[in-house]
PDB file of N, CA and C in Angstrom:
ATOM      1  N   UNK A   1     -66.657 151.570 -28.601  1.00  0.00           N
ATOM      2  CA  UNK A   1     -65.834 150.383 -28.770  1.00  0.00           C
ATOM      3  C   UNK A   1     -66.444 149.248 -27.949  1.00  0.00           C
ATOM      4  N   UNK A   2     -66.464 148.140 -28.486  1.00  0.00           N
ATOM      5  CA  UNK A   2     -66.948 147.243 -27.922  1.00  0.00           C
ATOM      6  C   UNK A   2     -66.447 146.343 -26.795  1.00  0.00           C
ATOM      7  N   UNK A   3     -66.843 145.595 -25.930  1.00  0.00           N
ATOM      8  CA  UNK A   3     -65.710 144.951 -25.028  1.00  0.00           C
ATOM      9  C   UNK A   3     -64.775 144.265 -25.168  1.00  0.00           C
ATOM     10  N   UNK A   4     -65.243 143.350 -26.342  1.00  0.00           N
ATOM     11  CA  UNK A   4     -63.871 142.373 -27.073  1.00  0.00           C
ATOM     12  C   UNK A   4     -62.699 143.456 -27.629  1.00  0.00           C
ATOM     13  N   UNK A   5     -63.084 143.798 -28.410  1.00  0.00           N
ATOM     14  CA  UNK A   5     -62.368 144.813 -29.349  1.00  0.00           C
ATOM     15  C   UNK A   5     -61.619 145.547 -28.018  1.00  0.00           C
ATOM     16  N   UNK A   6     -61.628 145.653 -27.098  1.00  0.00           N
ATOM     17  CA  UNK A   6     -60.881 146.775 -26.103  1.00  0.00           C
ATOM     18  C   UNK A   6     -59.864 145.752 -25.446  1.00  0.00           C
ATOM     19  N   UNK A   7     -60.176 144.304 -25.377  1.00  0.00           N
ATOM     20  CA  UNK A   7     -59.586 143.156 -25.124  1.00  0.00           C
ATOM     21  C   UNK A   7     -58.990 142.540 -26.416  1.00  0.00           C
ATOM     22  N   UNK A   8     -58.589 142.490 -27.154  1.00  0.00           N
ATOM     23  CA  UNK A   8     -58.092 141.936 -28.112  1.00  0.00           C
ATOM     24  C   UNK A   8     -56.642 142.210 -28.584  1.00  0.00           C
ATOM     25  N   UNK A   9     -56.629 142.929 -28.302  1.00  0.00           N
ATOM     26  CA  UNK A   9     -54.798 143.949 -28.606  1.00  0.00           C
ATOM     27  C   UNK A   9     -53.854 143.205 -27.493  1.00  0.00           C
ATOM     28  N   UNK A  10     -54.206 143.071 -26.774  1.00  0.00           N
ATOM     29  CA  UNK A  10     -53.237 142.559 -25.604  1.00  0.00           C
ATOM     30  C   UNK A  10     -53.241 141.232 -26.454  1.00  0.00           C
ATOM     31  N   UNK A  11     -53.792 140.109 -26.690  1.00  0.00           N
ATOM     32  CA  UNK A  11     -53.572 139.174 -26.990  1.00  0.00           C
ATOM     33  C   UNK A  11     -52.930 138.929 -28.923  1.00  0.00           C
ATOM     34  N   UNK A  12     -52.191 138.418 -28.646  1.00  0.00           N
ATOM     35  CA  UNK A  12     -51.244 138.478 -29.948  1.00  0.00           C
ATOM     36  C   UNK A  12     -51.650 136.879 -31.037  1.00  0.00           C
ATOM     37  N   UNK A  13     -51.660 136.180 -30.600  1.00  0.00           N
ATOM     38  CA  UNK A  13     -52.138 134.512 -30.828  1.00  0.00           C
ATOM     39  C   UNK A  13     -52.305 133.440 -29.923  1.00  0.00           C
ATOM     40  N   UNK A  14     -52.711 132.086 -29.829  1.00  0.00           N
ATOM     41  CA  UNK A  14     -52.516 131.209 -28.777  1.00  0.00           C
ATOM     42  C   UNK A  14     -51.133 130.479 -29.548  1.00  0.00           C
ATOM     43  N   UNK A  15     -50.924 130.016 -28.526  1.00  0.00           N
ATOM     44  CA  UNK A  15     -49.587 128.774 -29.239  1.00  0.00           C
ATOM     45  C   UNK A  15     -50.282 127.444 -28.890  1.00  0.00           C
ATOM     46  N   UNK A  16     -49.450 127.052 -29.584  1.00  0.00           N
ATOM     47  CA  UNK A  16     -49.613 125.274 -30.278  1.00  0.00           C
ATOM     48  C   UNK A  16     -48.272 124.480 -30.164  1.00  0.00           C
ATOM     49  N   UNK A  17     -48.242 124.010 -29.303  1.00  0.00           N
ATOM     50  CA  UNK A  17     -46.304 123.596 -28.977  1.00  0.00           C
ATOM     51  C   UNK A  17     -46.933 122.379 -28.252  1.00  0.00           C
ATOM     52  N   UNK A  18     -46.147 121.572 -28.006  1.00  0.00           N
ATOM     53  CA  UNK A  18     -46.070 119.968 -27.284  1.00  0.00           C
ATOM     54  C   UNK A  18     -46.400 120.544 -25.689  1.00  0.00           C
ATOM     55  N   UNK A  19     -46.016 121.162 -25.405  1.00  0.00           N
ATOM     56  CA  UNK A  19     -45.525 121.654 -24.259  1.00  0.00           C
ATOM     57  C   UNK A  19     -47.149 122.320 -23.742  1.00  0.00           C
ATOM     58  N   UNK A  20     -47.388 123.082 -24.262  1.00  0.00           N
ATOM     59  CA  UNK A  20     -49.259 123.652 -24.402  1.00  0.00           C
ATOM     60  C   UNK A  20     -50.013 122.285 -24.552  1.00  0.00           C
ATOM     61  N   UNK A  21     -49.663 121.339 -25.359  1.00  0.00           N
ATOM     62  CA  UNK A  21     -50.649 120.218 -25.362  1.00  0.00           C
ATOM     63  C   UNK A  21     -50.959 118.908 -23.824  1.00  0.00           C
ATOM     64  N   UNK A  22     -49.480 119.062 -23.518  1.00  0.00           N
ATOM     65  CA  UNK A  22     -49.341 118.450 -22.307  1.00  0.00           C
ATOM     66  C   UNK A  22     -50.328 119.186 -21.098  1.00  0.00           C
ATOM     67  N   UNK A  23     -49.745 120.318 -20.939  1.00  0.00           N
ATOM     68  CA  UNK A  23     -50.520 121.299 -19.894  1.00  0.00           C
ATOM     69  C   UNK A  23     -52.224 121.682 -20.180  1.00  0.00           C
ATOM     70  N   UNK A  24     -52.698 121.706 -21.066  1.00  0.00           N
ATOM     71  CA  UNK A  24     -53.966 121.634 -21.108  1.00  0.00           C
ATOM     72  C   UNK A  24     -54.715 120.187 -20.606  1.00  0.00           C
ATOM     73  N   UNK A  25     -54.063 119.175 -21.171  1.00  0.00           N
ATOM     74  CA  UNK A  25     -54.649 117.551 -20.236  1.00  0.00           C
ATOM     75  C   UNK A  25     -54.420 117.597 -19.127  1.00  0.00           C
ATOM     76  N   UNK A  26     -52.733 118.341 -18.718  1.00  0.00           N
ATOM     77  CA  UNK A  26     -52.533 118.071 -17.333  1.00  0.00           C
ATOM     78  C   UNK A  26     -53.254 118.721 -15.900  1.00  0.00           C
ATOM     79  N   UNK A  27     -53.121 119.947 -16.751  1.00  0.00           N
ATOM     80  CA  UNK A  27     -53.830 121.160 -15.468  1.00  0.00           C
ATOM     81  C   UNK A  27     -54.745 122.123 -16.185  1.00  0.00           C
ATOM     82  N   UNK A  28     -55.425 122.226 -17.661  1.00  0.00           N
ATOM     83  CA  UNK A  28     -55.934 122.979 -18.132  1.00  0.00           C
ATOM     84  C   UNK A  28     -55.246 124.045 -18.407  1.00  0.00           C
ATOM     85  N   UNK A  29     -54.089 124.413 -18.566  1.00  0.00           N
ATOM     86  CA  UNK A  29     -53.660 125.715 -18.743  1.00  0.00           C
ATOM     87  C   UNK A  29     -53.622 125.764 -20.212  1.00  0.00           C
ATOM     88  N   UNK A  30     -53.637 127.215 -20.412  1.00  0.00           N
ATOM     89  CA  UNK A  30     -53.234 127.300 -22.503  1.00  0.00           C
ATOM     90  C   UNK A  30     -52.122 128.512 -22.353  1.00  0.00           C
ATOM     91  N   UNK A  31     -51.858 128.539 -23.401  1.00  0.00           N
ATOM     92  CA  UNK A  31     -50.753 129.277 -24.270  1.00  0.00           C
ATOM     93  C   UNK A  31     -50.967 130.102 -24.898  1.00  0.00           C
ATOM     94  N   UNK A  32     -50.708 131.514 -24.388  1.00  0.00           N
ATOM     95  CA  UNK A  32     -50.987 132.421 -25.984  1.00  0.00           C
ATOM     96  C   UNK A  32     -49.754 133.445 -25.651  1.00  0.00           C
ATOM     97  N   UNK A  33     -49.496 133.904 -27.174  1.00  0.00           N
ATOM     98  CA  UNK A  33     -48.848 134.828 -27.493  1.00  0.00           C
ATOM     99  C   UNK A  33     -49.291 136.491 -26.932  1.00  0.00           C
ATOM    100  N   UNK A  34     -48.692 137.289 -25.593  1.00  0.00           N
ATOM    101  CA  UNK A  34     -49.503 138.645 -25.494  1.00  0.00           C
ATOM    102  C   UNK A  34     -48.470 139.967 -26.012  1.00  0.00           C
ATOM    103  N   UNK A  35     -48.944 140.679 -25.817  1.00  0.00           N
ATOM    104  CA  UNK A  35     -48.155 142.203 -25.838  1.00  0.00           C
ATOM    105  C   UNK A  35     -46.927 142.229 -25.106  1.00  0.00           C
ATOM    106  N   UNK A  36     -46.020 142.827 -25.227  1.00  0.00           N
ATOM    107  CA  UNK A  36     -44.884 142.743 -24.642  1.00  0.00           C
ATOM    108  C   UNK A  36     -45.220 143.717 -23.507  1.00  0.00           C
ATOM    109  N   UNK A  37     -45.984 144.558 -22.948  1.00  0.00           N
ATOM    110  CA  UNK A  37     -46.077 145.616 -22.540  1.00  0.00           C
ATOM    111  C   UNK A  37     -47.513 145.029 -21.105  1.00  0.00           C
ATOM    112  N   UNK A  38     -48.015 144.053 -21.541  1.00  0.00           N
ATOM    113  CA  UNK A  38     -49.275 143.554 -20.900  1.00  0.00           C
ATOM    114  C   UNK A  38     -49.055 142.646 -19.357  1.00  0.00           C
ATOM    115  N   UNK A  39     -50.076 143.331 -18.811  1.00  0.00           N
ATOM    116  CA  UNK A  39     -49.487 142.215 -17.303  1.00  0.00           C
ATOM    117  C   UNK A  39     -50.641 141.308 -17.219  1.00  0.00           C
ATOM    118  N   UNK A  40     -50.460 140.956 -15.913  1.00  0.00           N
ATOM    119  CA  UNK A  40     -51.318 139.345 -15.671  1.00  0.00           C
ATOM    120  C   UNK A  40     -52.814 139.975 -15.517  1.00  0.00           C
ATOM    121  N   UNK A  41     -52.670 140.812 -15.232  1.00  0.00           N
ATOM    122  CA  UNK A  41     -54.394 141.590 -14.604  1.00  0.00           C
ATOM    123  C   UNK A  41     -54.951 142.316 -16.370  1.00  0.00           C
ATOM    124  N   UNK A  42     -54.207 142.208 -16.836  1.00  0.00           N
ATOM    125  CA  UNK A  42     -54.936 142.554 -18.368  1.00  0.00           C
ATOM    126  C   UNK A  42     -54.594 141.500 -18.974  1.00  0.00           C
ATOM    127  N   UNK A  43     -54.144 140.463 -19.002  1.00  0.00           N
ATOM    128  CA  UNK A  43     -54.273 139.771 -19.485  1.00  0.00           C
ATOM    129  C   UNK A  43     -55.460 138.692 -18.905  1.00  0.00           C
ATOM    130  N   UNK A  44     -55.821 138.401 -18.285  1.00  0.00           N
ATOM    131  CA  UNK A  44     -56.425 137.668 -17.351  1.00  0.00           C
ATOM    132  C   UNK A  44     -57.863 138.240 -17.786  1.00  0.00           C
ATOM    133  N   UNK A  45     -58.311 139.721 -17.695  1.00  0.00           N
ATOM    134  CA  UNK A  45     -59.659 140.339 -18.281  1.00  0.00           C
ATOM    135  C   UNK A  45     -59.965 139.961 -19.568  1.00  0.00           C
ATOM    136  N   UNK A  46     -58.603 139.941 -20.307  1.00  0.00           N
ATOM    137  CA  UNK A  46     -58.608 139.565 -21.648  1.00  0.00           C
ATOM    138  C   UNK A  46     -59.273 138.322 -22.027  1.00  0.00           C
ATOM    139  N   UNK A  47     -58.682 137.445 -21.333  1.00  0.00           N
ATOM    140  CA  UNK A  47     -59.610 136.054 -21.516  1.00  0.00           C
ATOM    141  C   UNK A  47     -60.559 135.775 -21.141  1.00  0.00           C
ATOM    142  N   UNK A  48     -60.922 136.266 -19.969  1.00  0.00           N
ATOM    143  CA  UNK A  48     -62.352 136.199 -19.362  1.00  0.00           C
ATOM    144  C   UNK A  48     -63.274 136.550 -20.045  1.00  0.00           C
ATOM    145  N   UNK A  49     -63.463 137.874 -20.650  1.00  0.00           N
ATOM    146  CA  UNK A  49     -64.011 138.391 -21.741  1.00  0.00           C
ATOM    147  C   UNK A  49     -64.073 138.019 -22.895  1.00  0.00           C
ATOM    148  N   UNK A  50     -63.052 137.477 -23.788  1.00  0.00           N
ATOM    149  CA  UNK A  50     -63.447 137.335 -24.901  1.00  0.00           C
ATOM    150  C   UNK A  50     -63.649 135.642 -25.138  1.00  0.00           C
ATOM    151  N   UNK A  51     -63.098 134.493 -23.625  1.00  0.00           N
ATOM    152  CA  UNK A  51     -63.547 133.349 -24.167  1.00  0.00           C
ATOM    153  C   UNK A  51     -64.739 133.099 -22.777  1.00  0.00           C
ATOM    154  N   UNK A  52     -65.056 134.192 -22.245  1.00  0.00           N
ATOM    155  CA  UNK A  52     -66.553 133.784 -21.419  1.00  0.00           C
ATOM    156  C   UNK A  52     -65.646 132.779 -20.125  1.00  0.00           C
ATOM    157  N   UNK A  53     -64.561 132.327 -19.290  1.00  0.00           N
ATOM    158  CA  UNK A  53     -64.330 131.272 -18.642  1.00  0.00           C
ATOM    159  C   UNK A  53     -63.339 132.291 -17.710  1.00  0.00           C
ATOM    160  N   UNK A  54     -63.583 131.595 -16.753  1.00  0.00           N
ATOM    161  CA  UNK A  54     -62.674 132.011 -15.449  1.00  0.00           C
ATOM    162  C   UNK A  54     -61.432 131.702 -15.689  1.00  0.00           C
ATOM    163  N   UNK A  55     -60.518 132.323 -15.085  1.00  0.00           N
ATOM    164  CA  UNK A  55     -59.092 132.303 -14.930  1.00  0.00           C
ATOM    165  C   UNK A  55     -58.770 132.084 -13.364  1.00  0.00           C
ATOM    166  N   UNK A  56     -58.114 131.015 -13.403  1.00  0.00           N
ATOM    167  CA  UNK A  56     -57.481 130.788 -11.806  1.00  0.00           C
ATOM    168  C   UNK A  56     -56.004 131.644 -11.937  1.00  0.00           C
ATOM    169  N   UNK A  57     -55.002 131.168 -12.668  1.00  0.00           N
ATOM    170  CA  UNK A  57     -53.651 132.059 -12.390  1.00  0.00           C
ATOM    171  C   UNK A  57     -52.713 132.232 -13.628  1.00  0.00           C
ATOM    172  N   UNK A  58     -52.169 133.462 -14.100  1.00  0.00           N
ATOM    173  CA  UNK A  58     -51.411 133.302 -15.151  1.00  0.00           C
ATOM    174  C   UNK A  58     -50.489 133.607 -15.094  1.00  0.00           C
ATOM    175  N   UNK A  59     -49.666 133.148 -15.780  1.00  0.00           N
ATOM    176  CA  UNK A  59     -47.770 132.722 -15.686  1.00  0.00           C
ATOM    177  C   UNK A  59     -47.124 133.646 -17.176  1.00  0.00           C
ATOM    178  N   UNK A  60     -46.694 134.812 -16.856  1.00  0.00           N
ATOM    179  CA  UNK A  60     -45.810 135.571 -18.149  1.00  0.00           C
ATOM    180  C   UNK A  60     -44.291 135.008 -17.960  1.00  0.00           C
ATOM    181  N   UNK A  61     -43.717 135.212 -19.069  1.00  0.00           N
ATOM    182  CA  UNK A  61     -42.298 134.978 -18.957  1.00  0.00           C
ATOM    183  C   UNK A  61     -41.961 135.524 -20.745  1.00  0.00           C
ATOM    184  N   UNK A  62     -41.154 136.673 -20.716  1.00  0.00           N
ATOM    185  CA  UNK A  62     -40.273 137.001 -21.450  1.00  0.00           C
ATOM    186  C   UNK A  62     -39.119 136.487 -22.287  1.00  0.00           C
ATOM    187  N   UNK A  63     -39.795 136.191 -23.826  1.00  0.00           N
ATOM    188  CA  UNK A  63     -38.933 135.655 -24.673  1.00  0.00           C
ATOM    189  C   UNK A  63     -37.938 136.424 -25.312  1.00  0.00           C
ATOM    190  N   UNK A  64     -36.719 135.996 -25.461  1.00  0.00           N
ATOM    191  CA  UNK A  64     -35.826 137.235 -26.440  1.00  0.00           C
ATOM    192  C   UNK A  64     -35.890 136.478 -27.284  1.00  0.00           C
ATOM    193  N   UNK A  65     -35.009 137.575 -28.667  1.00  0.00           N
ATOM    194  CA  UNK A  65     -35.321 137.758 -29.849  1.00  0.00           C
ATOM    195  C   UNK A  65     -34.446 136.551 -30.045  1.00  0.00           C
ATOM    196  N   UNK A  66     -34.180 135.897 -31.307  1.00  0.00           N
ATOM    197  CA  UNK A  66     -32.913 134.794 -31.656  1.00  0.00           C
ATOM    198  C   UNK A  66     -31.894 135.682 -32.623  1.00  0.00           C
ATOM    199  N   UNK A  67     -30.867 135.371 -33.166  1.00  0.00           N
ATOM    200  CA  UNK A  67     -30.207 136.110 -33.754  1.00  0.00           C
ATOM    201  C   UNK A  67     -30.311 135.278 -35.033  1.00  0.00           C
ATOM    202  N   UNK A  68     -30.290 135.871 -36.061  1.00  0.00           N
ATOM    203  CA  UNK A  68     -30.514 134.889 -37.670  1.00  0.00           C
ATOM    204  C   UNK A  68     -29.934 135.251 -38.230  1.00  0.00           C
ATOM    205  N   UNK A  69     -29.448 134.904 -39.273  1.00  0.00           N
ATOM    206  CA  UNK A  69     -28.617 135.656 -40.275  1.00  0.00           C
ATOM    207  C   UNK A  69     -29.271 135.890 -41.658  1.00  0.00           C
ATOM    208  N   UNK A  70     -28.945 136.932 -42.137  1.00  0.00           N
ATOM    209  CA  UNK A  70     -29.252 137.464 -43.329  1.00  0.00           C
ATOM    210  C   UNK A  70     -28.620 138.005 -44.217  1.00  0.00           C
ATOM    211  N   UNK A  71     -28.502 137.398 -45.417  1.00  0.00           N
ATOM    212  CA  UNK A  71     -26.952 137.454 -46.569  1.00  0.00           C
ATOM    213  C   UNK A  71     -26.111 136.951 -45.285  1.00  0.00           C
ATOM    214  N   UNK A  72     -24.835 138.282 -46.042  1.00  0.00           N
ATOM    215  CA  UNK A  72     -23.998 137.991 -45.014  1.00  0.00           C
ATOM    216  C   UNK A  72     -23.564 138.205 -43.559  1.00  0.00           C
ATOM    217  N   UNK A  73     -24.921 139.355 -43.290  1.00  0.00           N
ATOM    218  CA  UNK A  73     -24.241 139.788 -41.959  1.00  0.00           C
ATOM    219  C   UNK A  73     -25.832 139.099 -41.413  1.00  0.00           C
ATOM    220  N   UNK A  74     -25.888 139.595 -40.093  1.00  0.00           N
ATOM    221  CA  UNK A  74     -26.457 139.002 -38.874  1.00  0.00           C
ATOM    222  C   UNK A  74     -28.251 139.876 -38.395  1.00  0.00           C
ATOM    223  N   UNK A  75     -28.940 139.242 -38.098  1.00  0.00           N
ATOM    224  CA  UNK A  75     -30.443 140.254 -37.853  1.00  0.00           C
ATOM    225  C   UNK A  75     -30.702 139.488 -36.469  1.00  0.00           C
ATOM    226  N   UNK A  76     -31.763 140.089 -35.803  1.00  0.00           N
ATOM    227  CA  UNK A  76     -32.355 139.812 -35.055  1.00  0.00           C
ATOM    228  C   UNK A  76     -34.208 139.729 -34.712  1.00  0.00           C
ATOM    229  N   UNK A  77     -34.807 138.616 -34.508  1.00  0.00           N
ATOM    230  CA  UNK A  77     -36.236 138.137 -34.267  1.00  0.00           C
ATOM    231  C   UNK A  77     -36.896 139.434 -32.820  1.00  0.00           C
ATOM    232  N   UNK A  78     -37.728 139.606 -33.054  1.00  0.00           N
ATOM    233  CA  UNK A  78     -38.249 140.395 -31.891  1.00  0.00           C
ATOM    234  C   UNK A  78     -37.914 139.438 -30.812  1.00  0.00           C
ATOM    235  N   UNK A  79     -37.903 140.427 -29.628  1.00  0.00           N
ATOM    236  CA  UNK A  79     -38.537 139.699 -28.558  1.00  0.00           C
ATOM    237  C   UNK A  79     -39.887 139.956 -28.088  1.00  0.00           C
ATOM    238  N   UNK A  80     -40.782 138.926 -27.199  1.00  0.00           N
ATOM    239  CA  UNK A  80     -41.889 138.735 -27.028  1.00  0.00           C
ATOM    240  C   UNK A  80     -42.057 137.933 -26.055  1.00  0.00           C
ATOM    241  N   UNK A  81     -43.496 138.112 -25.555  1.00  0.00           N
ATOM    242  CA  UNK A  81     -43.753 137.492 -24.205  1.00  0.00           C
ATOM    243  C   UNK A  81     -44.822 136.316 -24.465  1.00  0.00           C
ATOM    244  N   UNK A  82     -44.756 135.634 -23.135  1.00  0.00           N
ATOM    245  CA  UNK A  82     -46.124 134.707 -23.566  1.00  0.00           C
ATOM    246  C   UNK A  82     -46.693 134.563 -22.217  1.00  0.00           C
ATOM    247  N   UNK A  83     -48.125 134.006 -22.381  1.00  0.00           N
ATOM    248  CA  UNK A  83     -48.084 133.924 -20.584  1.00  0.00           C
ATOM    249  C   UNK A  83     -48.954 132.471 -20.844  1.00  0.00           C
ATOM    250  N   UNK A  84     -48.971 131.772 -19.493  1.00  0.00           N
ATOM    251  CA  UNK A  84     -49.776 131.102 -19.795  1.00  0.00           C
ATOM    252  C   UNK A  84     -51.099 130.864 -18.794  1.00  0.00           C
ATOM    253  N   UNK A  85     -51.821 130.072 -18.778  1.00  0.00           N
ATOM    254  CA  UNK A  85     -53.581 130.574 -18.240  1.00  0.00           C
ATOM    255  C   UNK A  85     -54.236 129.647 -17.735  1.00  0.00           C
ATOM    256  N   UNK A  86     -54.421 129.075 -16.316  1.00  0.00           N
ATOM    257  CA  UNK A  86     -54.753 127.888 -16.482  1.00  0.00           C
ATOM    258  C   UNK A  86     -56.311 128.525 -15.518  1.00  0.00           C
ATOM    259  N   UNK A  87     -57.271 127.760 -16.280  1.00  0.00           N
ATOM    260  CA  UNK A  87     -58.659 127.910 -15.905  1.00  0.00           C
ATOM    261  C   UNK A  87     -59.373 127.128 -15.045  1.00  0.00           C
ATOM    262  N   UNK A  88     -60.184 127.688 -14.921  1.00  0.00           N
ATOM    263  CA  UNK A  88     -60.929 126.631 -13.703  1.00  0.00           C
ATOM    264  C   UNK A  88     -61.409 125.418 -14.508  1.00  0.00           C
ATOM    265  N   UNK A  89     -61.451 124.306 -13.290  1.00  0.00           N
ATOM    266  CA  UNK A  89     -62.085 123.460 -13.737  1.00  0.00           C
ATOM    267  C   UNK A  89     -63.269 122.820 -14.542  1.00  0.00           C
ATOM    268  N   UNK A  90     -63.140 122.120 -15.435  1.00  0.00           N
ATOM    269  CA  UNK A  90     -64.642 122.128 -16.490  1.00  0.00           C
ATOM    270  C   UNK A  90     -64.815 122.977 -17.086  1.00  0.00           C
ATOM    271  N   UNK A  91     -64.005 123.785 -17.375  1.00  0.00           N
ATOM    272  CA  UNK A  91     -63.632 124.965 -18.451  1.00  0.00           C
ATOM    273  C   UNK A  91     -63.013 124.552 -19.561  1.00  0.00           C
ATOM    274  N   UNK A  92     -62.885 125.346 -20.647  1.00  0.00           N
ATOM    275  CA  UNK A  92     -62.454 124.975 -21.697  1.00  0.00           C
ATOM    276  C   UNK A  92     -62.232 125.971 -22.433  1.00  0.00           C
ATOM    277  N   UNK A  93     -61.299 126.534 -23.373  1.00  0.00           N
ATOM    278  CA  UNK A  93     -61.374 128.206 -24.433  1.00  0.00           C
ATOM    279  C   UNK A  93     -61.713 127.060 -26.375  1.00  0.00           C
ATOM    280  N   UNK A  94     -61.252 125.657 -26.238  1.00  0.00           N
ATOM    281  CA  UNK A  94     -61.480 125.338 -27.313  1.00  0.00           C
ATOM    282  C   UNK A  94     -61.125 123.574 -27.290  1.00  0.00           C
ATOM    283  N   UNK A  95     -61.393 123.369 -28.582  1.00  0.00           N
ATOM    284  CA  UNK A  95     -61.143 121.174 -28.203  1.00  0.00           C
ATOM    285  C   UNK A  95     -59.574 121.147 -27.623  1.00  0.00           C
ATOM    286  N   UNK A  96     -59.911 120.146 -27.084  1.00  0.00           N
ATOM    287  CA  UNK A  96     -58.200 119.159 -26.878  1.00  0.00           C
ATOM    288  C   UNK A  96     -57.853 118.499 -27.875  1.00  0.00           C
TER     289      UNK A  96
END
């Protein structure tokens, strides 16, 4: 197995929110979607590895599910985590 490929599972998507756009101009940090199960020290290898750039500190925080409705009765959205990643300086994982 290759090194990415052993790093890749933990990471679920990046996000794209106002909120991610601010913090990347402001302090470089990004946004991604991880494993519900993943901590900062695998997550943190995760990026290092598969976008080549240092990691100064990353921030998880636990999303719950929303409740939606369906017909007539009621469902529920997973819950999921996100963390976020802010890199060293003159770094970059992709454009602003």
């Amino acid at each position: 197995m290759s090194d990415h490929a052993m790093h890749y599972p933990v990471l679920v998507r990046s996000l794209f929110t106002e909120k991610v756009s601010r913090m990347q101009n402001a302090n470089n940090t990004w946004g991604f979607q991880v494993k519900r199960d993943a901590n900062k020290v695998q997550i943190r290898q995760a990026i290092e590895a598969i976008f080549g750039v240092k990691v100064l500190s990353v921030r998880t925080q636990r999303m719950s599910g929303k409740i939606k409705r369906v017909g007539f009765g009621h469902g529920r959205t997973a819950d999921w985590k996100k963390a976020y990643v802010q890199l060293a300086e003159g770094q970059s994982i992709g454009q602003v």
